[in-house]
Protein backbone atom coordinates (compact mmCIF):
# COMPACT_ATOMS: atom_id res chain seq x y z
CA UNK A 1 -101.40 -23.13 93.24
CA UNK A 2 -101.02 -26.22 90.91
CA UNK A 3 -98.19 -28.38 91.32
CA UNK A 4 -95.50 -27.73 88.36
CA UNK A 5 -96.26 -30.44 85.85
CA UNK A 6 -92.67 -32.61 85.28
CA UNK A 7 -90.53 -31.72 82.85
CA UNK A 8 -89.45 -34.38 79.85
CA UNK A 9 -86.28 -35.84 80.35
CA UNK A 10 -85.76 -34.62 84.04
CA UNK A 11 -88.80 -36.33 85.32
CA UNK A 12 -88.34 -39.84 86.18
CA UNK A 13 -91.18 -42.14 85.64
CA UNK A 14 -93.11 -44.16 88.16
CA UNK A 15 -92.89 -47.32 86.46
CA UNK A 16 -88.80 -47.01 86.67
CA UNK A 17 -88.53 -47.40 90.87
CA UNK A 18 -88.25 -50.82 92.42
CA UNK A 19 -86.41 -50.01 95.77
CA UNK A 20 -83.26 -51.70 96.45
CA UNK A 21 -85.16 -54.67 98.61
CA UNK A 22 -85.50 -56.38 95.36
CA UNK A 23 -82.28 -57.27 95.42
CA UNK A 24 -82.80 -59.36 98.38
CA UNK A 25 -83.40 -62.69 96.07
CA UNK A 26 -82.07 -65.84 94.50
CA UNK A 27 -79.38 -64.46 91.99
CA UNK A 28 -80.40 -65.82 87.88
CA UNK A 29 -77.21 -65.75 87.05
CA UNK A 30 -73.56 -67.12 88.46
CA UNK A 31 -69.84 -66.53 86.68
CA UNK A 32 -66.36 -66.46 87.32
CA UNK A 33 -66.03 -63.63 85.22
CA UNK A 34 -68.51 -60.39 84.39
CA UNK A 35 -68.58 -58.38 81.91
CA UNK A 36 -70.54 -55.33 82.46
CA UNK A 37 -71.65 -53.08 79.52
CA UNK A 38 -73.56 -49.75 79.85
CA UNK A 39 -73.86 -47.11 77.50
CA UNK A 40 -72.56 -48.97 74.55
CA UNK A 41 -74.83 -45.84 72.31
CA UNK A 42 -75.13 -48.13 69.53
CA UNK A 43 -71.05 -47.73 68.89
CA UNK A 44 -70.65 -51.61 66.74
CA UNK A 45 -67.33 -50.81 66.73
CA UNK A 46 -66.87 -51.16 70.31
CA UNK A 47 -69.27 -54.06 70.69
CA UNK A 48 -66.58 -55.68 68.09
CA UNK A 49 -63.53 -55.34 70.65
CA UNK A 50 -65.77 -56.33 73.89
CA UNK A 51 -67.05 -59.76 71.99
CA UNK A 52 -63.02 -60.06 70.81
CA UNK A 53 -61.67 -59.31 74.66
CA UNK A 54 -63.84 -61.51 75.58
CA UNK A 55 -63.20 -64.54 73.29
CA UNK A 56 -59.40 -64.45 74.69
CA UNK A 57 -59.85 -64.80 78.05
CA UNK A 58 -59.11 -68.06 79.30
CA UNK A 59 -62.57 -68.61 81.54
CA UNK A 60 -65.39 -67.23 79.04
CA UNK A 61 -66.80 -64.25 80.94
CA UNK A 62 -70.65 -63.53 81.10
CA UNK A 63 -71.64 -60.39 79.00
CA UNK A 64 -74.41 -58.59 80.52
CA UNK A 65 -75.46 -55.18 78.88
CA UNK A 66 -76.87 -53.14 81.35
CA UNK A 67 -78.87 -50.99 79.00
CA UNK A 68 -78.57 -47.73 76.73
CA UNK A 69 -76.55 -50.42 74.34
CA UNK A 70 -78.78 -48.05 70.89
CA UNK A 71 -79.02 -44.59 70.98
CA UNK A 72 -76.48 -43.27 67.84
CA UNK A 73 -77.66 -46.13 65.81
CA UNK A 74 -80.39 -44.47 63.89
CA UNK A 75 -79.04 -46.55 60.34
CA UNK A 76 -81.65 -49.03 60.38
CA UNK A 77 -79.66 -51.83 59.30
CA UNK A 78 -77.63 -50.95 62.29
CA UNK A 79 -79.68 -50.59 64.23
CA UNK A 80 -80.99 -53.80 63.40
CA UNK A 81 -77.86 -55.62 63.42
CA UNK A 82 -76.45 -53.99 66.54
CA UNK A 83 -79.85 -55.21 68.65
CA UNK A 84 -79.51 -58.87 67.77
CA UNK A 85 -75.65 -59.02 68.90
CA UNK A 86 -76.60 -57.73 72.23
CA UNK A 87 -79.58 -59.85 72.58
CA UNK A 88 -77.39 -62.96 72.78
CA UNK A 89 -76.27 -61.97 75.85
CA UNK A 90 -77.65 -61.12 78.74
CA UNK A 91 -79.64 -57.84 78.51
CA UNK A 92 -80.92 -55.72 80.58
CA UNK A 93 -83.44 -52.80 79.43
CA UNK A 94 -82.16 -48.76 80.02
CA UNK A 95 -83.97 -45.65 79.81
CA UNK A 96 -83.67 -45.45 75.88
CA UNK A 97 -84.57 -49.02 75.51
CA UNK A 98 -87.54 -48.26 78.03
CA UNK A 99 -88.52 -45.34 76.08
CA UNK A 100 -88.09 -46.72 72.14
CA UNK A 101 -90.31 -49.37 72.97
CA UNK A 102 -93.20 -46.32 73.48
CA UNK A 103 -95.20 -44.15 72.38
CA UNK A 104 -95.97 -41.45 75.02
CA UNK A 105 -93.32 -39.30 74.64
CA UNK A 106 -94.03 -37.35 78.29
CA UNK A 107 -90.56 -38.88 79.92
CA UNK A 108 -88.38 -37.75 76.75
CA UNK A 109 -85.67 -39.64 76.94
CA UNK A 110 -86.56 -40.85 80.69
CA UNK A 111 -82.89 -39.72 81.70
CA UNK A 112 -83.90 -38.01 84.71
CA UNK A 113 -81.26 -35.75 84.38
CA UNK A 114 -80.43 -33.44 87.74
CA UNK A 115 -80.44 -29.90 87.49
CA UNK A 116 -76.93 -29.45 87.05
CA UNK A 117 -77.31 -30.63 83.79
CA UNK A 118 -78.39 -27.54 81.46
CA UNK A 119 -81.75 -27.94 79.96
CA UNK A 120 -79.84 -27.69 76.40
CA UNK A 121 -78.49 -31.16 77.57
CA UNK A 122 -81.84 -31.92 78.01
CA UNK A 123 -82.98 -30.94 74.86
CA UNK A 124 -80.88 -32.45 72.70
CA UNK A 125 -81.71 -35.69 74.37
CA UNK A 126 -85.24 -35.66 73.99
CA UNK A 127 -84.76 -34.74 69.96
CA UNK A 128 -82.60 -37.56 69.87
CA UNK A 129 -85.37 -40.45 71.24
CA UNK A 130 -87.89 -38.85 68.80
CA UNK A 131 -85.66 -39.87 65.84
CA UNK A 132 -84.08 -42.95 67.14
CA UNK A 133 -88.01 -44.38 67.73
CA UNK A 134 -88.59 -43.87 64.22
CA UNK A 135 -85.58 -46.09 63.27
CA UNK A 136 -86.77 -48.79 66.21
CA UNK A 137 -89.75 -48.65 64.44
CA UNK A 138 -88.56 -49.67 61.12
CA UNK A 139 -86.01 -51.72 62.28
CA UNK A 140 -88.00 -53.90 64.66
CA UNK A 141 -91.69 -53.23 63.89
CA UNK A 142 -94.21 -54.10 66.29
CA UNK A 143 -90.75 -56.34 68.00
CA UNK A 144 -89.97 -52.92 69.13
CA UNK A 145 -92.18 -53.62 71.92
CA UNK A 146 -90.43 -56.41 73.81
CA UNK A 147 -88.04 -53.83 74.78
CA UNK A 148 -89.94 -52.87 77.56
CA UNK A 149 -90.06 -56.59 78.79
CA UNK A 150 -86.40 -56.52 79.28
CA UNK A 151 -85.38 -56.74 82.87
CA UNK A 152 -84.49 -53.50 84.93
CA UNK A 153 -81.96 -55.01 87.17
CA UNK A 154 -80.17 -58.32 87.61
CA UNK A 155 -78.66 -60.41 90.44
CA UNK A 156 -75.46 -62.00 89.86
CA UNK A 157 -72.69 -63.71 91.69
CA UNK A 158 -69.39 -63.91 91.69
CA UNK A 159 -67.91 -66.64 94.21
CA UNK A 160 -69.47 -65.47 97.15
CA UNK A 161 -70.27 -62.28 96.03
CA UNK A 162 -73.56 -60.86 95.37
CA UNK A 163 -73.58 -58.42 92.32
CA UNK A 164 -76.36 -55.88 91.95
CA UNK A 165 -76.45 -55.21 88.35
CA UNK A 166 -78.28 -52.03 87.35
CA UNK A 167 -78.82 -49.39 84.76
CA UNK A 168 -79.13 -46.46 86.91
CA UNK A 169 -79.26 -46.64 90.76
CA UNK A 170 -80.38 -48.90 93.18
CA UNK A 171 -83.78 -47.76 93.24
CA UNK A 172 -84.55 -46.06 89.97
CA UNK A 173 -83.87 -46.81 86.50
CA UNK A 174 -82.78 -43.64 85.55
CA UNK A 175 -81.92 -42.72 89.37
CA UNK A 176 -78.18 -40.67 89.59
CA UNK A 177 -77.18 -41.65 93.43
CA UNK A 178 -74.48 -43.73 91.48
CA UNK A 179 -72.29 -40.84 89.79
CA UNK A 180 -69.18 -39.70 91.80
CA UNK A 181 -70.71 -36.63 93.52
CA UNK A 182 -73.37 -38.41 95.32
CA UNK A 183 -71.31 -41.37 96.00
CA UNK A 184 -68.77 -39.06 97.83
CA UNK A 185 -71.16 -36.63 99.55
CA UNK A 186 -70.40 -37.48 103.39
CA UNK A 187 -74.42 -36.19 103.61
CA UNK A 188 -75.46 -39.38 101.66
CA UNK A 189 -73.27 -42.02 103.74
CA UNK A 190 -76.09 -43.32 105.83
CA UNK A 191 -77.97 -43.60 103.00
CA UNK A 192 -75.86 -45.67 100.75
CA UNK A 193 -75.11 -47.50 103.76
CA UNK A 194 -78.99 -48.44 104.16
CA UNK A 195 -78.85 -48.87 100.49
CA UNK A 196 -76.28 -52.49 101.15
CA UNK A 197 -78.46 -53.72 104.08
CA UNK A 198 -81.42 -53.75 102.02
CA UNK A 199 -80.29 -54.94 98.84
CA UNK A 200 -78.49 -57.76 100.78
CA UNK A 201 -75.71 -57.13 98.05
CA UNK A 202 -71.50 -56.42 98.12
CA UNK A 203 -71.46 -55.00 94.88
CA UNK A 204 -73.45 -52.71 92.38
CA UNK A 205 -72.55 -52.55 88.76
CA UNK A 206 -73.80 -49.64 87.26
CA UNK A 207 -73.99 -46.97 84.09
CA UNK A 208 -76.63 -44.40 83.82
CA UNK A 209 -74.28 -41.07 84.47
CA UNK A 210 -72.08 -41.44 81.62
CA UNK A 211 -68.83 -41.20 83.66
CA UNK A 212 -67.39 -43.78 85.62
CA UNK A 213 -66.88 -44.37 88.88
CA UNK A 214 -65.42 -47.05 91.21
CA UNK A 215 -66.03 -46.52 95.36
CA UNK A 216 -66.08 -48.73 98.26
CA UNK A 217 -67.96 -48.55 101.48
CA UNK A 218 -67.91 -50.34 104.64
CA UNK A 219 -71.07 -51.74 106.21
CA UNK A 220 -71.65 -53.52 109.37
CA UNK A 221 -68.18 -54.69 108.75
CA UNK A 222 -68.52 -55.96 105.36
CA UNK A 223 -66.73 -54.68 102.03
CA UNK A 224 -68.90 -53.72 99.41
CA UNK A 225 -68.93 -51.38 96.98
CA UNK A 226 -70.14 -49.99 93.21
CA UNK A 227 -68.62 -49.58 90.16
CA UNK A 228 -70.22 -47.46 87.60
CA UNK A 229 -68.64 -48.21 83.86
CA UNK A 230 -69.27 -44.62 82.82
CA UNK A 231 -70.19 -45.92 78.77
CA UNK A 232 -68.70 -48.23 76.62
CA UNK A 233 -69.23 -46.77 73.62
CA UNK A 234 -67.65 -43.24 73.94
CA UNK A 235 -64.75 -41.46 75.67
CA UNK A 236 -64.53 -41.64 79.74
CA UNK A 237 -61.58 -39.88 80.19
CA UNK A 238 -60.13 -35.96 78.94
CA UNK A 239 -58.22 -36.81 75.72
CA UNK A 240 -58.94 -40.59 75.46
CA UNK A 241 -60.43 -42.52 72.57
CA UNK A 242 -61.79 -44.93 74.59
CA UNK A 243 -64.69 -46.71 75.92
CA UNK A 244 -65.03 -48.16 79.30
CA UNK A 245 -66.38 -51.62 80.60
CA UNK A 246 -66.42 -53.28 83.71
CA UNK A 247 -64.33 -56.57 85.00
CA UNK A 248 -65.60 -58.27 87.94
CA UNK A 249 -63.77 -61.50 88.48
CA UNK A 250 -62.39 -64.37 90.74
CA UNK A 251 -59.18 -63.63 89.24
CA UNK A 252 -56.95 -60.62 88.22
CA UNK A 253 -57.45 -59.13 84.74
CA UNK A 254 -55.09 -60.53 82.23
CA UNK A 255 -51.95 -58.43 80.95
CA UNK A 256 -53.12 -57.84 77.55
CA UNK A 257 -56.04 -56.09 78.82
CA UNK A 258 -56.16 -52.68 79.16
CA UNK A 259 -56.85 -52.00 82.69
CA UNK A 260 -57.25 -48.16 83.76
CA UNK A 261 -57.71 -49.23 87.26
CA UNK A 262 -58.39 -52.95 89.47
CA UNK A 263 -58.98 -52.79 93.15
CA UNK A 264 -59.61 -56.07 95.32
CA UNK A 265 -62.48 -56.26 97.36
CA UNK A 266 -62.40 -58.74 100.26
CA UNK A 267 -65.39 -60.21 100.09
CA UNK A 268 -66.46 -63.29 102.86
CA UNK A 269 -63.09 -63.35 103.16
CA UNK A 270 -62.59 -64.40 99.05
CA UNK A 271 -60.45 -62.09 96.73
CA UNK A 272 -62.92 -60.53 94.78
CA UNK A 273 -61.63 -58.44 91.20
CA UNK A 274 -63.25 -55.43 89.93
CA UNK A 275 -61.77 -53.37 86.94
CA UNK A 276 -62.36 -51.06 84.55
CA UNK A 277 -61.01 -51.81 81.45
CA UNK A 278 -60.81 -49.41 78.20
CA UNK A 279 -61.98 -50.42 75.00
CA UNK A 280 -59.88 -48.89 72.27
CA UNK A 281 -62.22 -49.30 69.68
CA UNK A 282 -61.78 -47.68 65.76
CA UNK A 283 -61.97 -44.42 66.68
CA UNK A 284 -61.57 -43.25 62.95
CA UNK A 285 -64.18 -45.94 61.49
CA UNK A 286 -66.77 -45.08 64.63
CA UNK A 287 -66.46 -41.17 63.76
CA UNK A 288 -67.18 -41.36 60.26
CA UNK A 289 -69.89 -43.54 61.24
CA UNK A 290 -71.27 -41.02 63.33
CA UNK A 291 -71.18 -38.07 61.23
CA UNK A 292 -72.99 -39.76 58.33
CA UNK A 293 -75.98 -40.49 60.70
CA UNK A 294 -75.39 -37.24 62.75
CA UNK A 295 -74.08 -34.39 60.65
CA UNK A 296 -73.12 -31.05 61.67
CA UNK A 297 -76.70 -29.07 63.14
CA UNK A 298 -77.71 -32.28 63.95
CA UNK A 299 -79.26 -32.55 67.50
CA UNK A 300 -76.30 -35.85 68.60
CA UNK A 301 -73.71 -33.96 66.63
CA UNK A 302 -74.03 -30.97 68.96
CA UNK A 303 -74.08 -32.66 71.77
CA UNK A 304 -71.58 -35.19 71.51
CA UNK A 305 -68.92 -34.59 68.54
CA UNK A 306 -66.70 -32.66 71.18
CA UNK A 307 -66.86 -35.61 73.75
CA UNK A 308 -66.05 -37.95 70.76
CA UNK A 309 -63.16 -35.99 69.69
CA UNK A 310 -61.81 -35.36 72.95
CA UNK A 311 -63.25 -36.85 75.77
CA UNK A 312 -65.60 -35.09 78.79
CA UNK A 313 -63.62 -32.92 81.50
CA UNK A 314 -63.12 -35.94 83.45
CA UNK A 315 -59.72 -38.43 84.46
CA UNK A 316 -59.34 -41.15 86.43
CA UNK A 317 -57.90 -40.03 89.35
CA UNK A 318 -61.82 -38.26 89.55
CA UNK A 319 -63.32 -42.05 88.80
CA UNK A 320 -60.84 -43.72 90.96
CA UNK A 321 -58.46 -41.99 93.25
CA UNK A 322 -55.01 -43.04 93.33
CA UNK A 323 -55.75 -43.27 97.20
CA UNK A 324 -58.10 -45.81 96.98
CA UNK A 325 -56.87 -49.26 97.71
């Protein structure tokens, strides 16, 4: 009997592993502060607070988008505009990035979605990479194309931390071991534990899931830990107009920030901050935007209006329980 062929959108392409021994390098980048940004979903409005946050903070903090930073944007001009904001920073290529830049449309959106996730989910993803490659290719042209040669995972520090930054896991692109249920299942322990040995990391700053996440683990001894930033550029949390980013810092995150949770990891025996900080961008302004480029039947409005109005079925206690110190 023939193997079953993979599915688009489920199926997660060879060319996304690396294996978390690639970790196990020189870092290319060193801060004080971090800004992690996944999922920003082409929301400018949100990119607008995030560059304003950042320009208050006393120590300037790296911004490092770790991918899926288009994907509503289908405005050219937007789309356009939105790309060359990001690519001032420090960028780091997603599964719609991978996927804009071509032309085989076999992975879909190259989510990799599990099969929890209902194949109208699916779906509606794949529709949506078929139209927002035709904006990439009139925004960008043939430019569209150094997407691909973005990075798929970074290695930062912080003090003496090491800081795996990644768009999905830390194997796989578009890999799901960091959303909440695999991160708690005991079954997976000795794997995520193998997971810090070989990356020769404390931390992992992810996105991919589109809910956030914050857990630590113990290995040989050592704190380390991942925090997922669930997306910047729509609601995390049930009822919340808010995007999410993460903080990973020397010191604590500043008052006028706000912070929906901070934890201290001890980390070679230096006080190491991680946060997740909401970023209350114009919800009104952002909506309208949305519906103009998504109306009502469209394949984005569908799927994501009701998240944008009102947030998934999610809250923070799920992303970080009260417990957790």
């Amino acid at each position: 009997m023939p193997l079953e062929q993979p599915r688009a959108g489920r199926n997660c392409p060879t060319g996304y592993a690396y294996g978390a021994a690639v970790f196990a390098r020189a870092p290319e980048l060193a801060a004080q502060t971090l800004y992690v940004i996944g999922g920003l979903y082409g929301n400018g409005q949100a990119l607008d607070l995030i560059e304003s946050l950042a320009a208050r903070e006393d120590v300037p903090p790296q911004l490092v988008f770790n991918g899926d930073f288009h994907w509503f944007d289908t405005d050219p001009a937007i789309f356009a505009e939105l790309h060359a904001r990001v690519l001032r920073h420090t960028a780091l290529r997603g599964n719609v990035e991978t996927e804009l830049a071509a032309d085989d449309e076999a992975a879909g959106c190259g989510c990799g979605y599990p099969e929890d996730v209902s194949d109208d989910v699916v779906a509606h993803s794949n529709q949506i990479i078929v139209a927002l490659r035709a904006t990439a290719q009139q925004a960008l042209g043939a430019s569209r194309n150094a997407l691909a040669a973005l990075p798929m995972h970074l290695l930062a520090t912080v003090g003496k931390a090491r800081i795996g930054i990644v768009h999905g896991d830390a194997t796989t692109l578009a890999g799901w071991d960091f959303s909440r249920e695999r991160l708690d299942d005991p079954a997976r322990r000795a794997i995520n534990e193998q997971v810090f040995r070989k990356a020769e990391v404390a931390l992992f700053a992810s996105s991919h899931t589109c809910l956030p996440a914050l857990r630590r683990f113990r290995v040989e001894g050592k704190e380390c830990g991942v925090i997922n930033n669930g997306a910047a550029g729509l609601p995390n949390f049930s009822g919340v107009h808010a995007g999410l980013i993460s903080r990973i810092a020397l010191t604590p995150a500043p008052s006028w920030l706000n912070v929906q949770y901070e934890r201290i990891f001890r980390i070679d025996g230096e006080a190491i901050h991680v946060a997740a900080i909401a970023v209350d961008y114009d919800q009104t302004r952002w909506r309208a935007q949305f519906l103009r480029d998504w109306p009502q039947g469209s394949e984005a409005n569908t799927a994501y209006l009701q998240r944008i109005d009102h947030g998934p079925a999610y809250s923070q206690e799920q992303a970080c329980p009260a417990g957790f110190k």
